[in-house]
Each structure stands twice: as C-alpha cells, then as structure tokens.
PDB file of N, CA and C in Angstrom:
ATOM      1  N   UNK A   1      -2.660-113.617 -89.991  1.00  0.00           N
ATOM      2  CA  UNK A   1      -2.209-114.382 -91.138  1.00  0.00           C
ATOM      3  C   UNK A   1      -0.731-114.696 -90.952  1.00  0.00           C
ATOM      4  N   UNK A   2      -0.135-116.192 -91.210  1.00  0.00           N
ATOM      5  CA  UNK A   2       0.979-116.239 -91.068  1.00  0.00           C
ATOM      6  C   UNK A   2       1.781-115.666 -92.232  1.00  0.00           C
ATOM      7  N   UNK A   3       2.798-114.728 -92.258  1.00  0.00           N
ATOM      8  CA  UNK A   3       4.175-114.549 -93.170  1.00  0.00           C
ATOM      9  C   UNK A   3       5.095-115.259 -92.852  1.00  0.00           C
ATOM     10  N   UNK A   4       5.519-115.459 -91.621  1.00  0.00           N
ATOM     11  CA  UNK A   4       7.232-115.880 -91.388  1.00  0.00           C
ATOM     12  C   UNK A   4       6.783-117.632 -91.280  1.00  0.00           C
ATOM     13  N   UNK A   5       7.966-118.338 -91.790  1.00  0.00           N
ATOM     14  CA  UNK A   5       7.634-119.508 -91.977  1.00  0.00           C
ATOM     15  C   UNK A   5       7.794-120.258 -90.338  1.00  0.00           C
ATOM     16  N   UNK A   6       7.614-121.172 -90.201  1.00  0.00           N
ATOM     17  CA  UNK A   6       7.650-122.002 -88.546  1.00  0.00           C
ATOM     18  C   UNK A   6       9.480-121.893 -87.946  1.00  0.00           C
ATOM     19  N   UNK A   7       9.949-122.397 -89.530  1.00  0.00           N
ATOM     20  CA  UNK A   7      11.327-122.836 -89.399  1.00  0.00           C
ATOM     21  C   UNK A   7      12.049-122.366 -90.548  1.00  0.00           C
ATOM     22  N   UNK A   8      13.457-122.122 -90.549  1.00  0.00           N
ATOM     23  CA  UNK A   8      13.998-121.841 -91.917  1.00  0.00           C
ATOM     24  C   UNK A   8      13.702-120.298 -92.553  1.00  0.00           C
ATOM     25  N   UNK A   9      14.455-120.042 -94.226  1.00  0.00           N
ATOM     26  CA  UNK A   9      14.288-118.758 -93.974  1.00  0.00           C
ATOM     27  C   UNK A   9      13.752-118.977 -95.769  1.00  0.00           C
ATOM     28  N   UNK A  10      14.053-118.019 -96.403  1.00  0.00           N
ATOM     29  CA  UNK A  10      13.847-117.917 -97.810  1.00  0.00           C
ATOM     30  C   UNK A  10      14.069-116.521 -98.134  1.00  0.00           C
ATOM     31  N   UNK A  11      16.018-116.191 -98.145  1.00  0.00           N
ATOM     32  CA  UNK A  11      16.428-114.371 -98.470  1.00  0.00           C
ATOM     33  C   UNK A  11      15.871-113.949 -99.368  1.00  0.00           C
ATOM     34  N   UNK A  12      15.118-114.922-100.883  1.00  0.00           N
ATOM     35  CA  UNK A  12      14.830-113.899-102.041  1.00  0.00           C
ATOM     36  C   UNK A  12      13.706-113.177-101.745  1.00  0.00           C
ATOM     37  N   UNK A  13      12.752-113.814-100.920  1.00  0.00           N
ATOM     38  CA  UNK A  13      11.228-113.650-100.227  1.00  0.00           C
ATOM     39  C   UNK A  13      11.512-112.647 -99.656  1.00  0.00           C
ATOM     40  N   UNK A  14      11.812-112.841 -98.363  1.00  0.00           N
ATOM     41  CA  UNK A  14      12.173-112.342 -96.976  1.00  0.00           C
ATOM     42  C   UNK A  14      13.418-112.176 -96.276  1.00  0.00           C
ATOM     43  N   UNK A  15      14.052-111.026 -96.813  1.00  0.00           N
ATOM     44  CA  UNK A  15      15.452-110.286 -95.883  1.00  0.00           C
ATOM     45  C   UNK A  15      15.541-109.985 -94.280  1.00  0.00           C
ATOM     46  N   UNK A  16      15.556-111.087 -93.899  1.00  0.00           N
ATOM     47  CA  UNK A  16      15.456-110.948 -92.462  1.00  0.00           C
ATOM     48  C   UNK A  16      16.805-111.910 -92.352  1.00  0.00           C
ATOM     49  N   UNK A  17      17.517-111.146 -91.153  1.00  0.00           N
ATOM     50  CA  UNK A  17      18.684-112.011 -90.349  1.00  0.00           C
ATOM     51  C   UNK A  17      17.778-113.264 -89.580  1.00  0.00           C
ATOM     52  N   UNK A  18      18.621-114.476 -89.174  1.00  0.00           N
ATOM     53  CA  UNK A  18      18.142-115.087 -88.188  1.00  0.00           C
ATOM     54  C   UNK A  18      17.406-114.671 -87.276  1.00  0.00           C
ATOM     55  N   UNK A  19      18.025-113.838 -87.014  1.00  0.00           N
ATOM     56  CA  UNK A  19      17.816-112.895 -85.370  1.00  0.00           C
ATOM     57  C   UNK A  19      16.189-112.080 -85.294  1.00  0.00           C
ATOM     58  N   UNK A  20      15.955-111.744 -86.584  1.00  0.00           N
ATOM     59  CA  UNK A  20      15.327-110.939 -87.421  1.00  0.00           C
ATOM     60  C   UNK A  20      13.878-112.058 -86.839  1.00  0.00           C
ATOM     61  N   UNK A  21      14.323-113.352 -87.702  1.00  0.00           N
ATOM     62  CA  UNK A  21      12.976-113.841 -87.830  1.00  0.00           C
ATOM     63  C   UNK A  21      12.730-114.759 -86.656  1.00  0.00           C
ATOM     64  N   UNK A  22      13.230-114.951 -85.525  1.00  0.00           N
ATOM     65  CA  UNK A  22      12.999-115.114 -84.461  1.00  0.00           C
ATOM     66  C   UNK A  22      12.015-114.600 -84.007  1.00  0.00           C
ATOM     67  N   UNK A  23      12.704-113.082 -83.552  1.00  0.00           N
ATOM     68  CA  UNK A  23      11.837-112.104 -83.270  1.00  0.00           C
ATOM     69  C   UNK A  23      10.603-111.813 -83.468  1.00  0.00           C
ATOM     70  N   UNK A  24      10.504-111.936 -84.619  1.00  0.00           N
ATOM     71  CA  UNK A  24       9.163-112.302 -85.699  1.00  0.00           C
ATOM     72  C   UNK A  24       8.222-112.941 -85.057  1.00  0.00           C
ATOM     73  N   UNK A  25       8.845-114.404 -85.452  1.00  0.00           N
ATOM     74  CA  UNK A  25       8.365-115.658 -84.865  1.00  0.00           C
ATOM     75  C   UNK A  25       7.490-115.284 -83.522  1.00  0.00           C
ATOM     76  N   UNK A  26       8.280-114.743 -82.468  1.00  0.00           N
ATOM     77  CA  UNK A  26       8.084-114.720 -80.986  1.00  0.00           C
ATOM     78  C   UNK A  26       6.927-113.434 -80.852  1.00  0.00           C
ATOM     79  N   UNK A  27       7.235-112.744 -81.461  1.00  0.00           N
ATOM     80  CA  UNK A  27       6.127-111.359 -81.533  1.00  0.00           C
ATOM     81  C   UNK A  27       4.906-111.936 -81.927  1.00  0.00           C
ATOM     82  N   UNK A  28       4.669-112.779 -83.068  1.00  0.00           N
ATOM     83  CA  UNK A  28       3.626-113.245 -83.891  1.00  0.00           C
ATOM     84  C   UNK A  28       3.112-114.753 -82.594  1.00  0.00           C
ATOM     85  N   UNK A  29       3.636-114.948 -82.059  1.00  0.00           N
ATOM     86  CA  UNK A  29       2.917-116.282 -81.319  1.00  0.00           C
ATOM     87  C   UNK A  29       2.951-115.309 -79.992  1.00  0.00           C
ATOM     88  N   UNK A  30       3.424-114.479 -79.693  1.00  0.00           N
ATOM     89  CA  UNK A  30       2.835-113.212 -78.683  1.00  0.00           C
ATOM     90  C   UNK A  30       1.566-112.669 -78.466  1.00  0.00           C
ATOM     91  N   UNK A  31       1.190-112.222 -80.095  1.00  0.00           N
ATOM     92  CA  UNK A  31      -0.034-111.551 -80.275  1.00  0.00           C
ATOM     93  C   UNK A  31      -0.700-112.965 -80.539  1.00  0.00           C
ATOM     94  N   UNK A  32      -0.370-114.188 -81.149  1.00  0.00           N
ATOM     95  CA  UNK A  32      -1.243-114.979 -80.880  1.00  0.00           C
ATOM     96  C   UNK A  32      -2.001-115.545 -79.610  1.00  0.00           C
ATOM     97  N   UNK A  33      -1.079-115.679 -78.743  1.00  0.00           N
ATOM     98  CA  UNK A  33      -1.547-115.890 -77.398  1.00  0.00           C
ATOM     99  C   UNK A  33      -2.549-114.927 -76.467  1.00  0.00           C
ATOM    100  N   UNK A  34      -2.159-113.958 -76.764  1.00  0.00           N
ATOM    101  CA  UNK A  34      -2.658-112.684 -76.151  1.00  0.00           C
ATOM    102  C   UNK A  34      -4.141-112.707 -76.742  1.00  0.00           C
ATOM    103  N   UNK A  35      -4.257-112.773 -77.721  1.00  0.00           N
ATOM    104  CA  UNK A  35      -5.467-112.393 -78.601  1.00  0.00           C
ATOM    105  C   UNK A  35      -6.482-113.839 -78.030  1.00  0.00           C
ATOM    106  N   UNK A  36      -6.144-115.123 -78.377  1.00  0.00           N
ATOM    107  CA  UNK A  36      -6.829-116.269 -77.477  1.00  0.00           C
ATOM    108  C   UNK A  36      -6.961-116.252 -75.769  1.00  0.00           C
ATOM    109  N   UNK A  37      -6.031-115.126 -74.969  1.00  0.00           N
ATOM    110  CA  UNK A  37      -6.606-115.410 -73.974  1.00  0.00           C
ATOM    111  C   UNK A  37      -7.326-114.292 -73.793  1.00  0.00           C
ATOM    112  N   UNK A  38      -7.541-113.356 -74.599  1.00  0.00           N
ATOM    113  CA  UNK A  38      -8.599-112.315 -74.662  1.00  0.00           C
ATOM    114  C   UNK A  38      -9.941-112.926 -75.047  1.00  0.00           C
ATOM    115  N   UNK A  39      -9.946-113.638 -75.853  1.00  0.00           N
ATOM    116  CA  UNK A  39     -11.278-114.164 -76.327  1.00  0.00           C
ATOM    117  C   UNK A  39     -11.904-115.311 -75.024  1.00  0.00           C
ATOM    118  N   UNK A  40     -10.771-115.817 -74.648  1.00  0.00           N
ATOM    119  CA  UNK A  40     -10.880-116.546 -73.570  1.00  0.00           C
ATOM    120  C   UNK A  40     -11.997-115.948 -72.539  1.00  0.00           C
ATOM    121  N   UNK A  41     -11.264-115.014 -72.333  1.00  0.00           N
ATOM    122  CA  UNK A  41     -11.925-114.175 -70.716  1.00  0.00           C
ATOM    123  C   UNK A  41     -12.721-113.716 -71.455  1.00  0.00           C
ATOM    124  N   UNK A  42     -13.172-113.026 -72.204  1.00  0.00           N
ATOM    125  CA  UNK A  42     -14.560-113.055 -72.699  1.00  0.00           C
ATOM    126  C   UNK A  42     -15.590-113.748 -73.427  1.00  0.00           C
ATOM    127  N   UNK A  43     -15.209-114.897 -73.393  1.00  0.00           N
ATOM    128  CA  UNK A  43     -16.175-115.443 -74.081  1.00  0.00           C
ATOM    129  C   UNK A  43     -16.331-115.282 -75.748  1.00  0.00           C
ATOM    130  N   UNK A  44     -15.487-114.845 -76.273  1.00  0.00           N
ATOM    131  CA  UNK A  44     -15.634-114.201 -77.508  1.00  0.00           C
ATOM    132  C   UNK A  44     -15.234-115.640 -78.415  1.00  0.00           C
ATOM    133  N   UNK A  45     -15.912-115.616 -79.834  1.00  0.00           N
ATOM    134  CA  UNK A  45     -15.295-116.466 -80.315  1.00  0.00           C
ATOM    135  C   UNK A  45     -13.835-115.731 -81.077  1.00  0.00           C
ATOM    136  N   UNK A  46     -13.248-116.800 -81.764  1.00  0.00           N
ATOM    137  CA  UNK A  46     -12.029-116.327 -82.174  1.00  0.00           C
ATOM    138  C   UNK A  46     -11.474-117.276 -83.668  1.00  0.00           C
ATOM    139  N   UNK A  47     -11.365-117.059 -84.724  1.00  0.00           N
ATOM    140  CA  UNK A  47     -10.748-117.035 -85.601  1.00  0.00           C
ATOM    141  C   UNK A  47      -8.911-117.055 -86.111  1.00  0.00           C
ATOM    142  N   UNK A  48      -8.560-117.993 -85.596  1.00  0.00           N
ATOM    143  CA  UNK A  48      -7.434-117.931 -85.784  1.00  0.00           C
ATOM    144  C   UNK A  48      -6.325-118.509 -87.090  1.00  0.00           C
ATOM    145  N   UNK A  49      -6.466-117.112 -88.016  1.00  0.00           N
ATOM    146  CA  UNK A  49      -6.023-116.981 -89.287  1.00  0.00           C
ATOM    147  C   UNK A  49      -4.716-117.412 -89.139  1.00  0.00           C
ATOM    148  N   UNK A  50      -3.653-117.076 -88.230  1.00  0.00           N
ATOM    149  CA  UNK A  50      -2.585-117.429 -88.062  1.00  0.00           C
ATOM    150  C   UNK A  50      -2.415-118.996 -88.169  1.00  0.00           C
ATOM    151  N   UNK A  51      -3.401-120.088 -87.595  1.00  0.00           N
ATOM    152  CA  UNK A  51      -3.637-121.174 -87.835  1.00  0.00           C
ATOM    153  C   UNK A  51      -3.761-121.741 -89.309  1.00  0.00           C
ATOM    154  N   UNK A  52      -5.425-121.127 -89.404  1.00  0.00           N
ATOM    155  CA  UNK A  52      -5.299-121.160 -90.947  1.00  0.00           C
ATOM    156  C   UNK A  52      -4.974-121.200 -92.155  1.00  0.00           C
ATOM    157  N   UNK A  53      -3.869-120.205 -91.885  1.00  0.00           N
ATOM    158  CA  UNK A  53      -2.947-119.870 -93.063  1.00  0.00           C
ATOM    159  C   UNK A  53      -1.109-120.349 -92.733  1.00  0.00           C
ATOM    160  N   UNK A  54      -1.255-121.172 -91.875  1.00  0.00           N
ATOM    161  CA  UNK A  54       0.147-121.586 -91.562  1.00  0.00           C
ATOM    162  C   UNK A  54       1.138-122.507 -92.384  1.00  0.00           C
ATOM    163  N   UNK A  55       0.242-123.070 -93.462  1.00  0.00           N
ATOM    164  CA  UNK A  55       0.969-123.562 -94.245  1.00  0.00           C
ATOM    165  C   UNK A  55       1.547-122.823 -95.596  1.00  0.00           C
ATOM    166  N   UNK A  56       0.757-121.696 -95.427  1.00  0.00           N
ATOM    167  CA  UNK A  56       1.295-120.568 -96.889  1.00  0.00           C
ATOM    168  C   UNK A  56       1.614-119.534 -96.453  1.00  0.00           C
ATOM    169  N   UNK A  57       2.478-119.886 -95.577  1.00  0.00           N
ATOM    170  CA  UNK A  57       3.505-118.498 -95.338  1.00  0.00           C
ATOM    171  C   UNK A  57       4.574-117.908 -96.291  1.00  0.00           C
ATOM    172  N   UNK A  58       5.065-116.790 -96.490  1.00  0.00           N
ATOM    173  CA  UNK A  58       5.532-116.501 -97.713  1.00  0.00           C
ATOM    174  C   UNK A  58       6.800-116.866 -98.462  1.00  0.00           C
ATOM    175  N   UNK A  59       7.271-117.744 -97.667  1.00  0.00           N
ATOM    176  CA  UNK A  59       8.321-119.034 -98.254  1.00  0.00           C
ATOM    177  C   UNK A  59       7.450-120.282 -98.798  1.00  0.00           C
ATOM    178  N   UNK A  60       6.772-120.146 -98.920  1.00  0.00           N
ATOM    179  CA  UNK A  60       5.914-121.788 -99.325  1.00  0.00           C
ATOM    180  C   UNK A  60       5.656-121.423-100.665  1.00  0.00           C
ATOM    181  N   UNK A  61       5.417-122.951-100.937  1.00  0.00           N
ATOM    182  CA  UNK A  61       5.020-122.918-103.087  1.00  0.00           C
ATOM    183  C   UNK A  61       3.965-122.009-102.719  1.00  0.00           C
ATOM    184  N   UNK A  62       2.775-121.944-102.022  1.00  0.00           N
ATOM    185  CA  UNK A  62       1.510-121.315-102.689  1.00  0.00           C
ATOM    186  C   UNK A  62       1.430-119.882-101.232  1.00  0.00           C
ATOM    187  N   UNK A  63       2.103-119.184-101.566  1.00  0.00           N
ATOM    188  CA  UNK A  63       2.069-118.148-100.025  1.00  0.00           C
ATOM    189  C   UNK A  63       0.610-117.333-100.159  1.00  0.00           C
ATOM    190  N   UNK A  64       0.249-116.891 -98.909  1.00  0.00           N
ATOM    191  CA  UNK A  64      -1.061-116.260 -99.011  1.00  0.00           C
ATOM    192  C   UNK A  64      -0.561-115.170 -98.249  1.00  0.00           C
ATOM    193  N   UNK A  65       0.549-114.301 -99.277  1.00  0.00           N
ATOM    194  CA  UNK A  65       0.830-112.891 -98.463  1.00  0.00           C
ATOM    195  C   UNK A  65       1.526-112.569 -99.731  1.00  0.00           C
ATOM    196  N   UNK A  66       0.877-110.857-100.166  1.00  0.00           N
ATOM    197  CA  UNK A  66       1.573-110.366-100.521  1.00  0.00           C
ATOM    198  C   UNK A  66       2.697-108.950-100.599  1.00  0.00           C
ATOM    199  N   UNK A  67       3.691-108.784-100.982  1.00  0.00           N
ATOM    200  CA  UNK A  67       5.124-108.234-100.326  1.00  0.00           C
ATOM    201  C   UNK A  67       5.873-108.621-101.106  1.00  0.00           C
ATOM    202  N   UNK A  68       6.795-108.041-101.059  1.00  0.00           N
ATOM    203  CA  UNK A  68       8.058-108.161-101.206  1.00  0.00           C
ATOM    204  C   UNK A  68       9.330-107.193-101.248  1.00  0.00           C
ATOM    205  N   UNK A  69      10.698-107.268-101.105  1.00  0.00           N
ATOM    206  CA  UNK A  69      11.584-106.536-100.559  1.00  0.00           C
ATOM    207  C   UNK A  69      11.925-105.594-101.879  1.00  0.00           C
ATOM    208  N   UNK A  70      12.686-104.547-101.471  1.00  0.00           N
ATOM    209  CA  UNK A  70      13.453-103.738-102.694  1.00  0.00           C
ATOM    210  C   UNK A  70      14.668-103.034-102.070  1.00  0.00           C
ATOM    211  N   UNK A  71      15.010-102.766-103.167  1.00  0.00           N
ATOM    212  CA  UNK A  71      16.588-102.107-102.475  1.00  0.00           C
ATOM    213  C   UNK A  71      16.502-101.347-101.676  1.00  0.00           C
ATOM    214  N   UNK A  72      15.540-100.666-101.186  1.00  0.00           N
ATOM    215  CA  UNK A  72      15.882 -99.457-100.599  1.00  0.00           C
ATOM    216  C   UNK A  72      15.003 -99.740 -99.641  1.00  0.00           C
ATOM    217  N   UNK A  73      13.746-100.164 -99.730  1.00  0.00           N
ATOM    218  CA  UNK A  73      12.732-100.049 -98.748  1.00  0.00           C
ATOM    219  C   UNK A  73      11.841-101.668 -98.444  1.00  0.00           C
ATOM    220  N   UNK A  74      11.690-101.934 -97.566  1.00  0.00           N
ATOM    221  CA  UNK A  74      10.775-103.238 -97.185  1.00  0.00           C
ATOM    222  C   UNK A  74       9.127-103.140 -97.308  1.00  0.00           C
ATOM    223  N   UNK A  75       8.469-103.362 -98.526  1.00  0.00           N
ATOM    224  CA  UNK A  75       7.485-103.730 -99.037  1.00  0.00           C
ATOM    225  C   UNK A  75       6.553-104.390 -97.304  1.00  0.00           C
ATOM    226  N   UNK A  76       5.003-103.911 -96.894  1.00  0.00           N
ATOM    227  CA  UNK A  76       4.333-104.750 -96.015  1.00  0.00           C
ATOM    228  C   UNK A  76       4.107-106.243 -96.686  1.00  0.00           C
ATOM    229  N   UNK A  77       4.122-106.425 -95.643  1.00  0.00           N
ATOM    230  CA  UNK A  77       3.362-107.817 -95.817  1.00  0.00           C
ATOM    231  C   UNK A  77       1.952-107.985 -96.028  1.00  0.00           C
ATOM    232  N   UNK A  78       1.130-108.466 -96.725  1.00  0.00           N
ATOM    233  CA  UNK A  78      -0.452-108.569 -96.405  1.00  0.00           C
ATOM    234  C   UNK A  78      -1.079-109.572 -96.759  1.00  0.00           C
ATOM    235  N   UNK A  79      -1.925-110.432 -96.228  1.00  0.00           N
ATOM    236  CA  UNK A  79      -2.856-111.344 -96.832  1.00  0.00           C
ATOM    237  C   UNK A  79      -3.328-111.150 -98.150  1.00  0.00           C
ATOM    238  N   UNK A  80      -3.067-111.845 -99.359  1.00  0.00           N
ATOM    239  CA  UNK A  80      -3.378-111.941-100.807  1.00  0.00           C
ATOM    240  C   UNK A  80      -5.158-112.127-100.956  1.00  0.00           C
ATOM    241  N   UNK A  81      -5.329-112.701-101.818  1.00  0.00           N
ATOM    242  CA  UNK A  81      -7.304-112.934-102.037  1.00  0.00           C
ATOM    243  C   UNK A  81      -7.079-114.160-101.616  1.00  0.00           C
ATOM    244  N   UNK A  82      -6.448-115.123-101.803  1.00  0.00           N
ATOM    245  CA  UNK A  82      -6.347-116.523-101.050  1.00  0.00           C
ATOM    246  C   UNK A  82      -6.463-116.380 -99.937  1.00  0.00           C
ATOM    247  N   UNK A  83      -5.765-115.803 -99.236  1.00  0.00           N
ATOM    248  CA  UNK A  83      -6.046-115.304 -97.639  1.00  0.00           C
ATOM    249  C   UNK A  83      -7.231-115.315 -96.606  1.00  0.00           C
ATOM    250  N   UNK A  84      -7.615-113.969 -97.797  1.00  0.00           N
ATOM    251  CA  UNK A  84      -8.782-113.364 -97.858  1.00  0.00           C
ATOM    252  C   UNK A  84     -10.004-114.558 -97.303  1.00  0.00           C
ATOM    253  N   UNK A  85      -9.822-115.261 -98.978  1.00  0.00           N
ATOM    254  CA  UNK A  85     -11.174-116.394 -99.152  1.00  0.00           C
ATOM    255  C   UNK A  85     -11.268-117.122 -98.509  1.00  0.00           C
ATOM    256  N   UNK A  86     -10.277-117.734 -97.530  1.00  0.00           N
ATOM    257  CA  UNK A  86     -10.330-118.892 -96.818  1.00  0.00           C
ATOM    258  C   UNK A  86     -10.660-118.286 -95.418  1.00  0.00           C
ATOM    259  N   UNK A  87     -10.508-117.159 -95.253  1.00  0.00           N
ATOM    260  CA  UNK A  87     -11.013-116.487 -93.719  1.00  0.00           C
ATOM    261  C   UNK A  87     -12.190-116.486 -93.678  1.00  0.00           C
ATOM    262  N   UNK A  88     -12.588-115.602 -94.762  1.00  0.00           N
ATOM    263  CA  UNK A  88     -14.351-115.280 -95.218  1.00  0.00           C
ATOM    264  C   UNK A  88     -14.834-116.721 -95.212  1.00  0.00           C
ATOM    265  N   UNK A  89     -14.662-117.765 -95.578  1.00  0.00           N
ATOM    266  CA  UNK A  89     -15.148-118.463 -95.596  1.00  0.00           C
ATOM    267  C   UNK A  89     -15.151-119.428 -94.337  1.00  0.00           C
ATOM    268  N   UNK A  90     -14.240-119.930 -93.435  1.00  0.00           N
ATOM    269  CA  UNK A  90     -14.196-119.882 -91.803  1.00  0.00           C
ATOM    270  C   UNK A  90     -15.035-118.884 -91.629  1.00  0.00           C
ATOM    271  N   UNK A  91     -14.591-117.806 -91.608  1.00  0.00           N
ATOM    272  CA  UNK A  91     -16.081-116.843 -90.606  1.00  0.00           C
ATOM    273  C   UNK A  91     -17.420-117.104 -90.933  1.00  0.00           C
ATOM    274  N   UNK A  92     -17.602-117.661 -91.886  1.00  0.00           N
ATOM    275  CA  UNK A  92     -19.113-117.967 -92.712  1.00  0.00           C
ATOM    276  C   UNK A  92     -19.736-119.101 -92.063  1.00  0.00           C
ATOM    277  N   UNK A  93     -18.795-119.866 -91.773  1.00  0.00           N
ATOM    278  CA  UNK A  93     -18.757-121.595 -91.211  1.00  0.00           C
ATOM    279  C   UNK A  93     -19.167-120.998 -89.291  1.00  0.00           C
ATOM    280  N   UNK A  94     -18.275-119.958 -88.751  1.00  0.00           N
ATOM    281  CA  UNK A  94     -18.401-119.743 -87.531  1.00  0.00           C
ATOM    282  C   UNK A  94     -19.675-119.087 -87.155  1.00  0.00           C
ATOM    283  N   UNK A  95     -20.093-118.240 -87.872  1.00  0.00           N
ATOM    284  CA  UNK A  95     -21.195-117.216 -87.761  1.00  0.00           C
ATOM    285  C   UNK A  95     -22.634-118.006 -88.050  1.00  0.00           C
ATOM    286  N   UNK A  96     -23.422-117.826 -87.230  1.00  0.00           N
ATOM    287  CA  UNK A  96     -25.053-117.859 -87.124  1.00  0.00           C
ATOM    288  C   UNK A  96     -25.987-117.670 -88.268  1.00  0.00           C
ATOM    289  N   UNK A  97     -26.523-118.354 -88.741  1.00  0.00           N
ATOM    290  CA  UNK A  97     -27.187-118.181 -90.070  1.00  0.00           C
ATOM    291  C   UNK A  97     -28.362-117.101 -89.380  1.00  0.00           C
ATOM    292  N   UNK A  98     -28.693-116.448 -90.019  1.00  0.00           N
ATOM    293  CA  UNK A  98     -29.525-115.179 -89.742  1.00  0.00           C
ATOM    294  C   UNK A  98     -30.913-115.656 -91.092  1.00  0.00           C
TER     295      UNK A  98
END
C-alpha cells in the first residue's frame, strides 16, 4: 500500500526530513521491484497494492492509510478499510471463480 506520496511532503501528516522520505520512496520501489521479479521467476501472479493505492497516499484529500505522528512516538502506518476494499476486491477480479 502506498503511504509516502510520489513527490512533495505534507509535515502535519508525515514528519519525515527530505532525506527521510527519499529513503522511503527508494526502500518502497525496492520491495516493489523485488516482490515483481519474484513473482516473475515464478510464475506467481501478483497484486500490486502499491499501484493501486498510489493515488491515496497519506498526503492526499482521500488517504487510504491510517497513522499518524505524536510527540513522542511515530504512530505505524496501515492500510484503512478503503485500502482494504479495493484490494479484496482486485483479488476477487484476479482469482478463479470456484
């Protein structure tokens, strides 16, 4: 699921330095890559929520993650029920009617 936005930041959201959400950025299209060329070499299908959800990352009007920061400690990040519903429902679309 995407959190960090493509570009740009949003401090009230997300307390991350520049540097911060780079990193982010680069880790998260890391495990994206990794994970597609895993499915790759096996044949596996693959679901890619990070896709999916790239327009409601948690700077956007409608984010599909919920979190948030506090004084003392950094709240996870997690996919909300919006998230949720739009995966379940791709996987429903991908999967084999039985």
């Amino acid at each position: 699921v995407t959190v960090l936005p493509l570009s740009g930041d949003c401090p009230g959201k997300l307390p991350l330095t520049g540097e911060e959400l780079e990193q982010g950025r680069a880790t998260a299209a890391r495990l994206a890559a990794v994970t597609k060329k895993v499915a790759d070499d096996t044949g596996s299908a693959l679901l890619q929520a990070s896709e999916l959800t790239k327009e409601h990352d948690v700077c956007s009007s409608d984010p599909w993650v919920n979190g948030a920061p506090s004084p003392s400690v950094m709240v996870p990040y997690h996919p909300n029920a919006k998230a949720m519903h739009a995966i379940a429902e791709q996987l429903d679309r991908m999967l084999p009617s039985f």
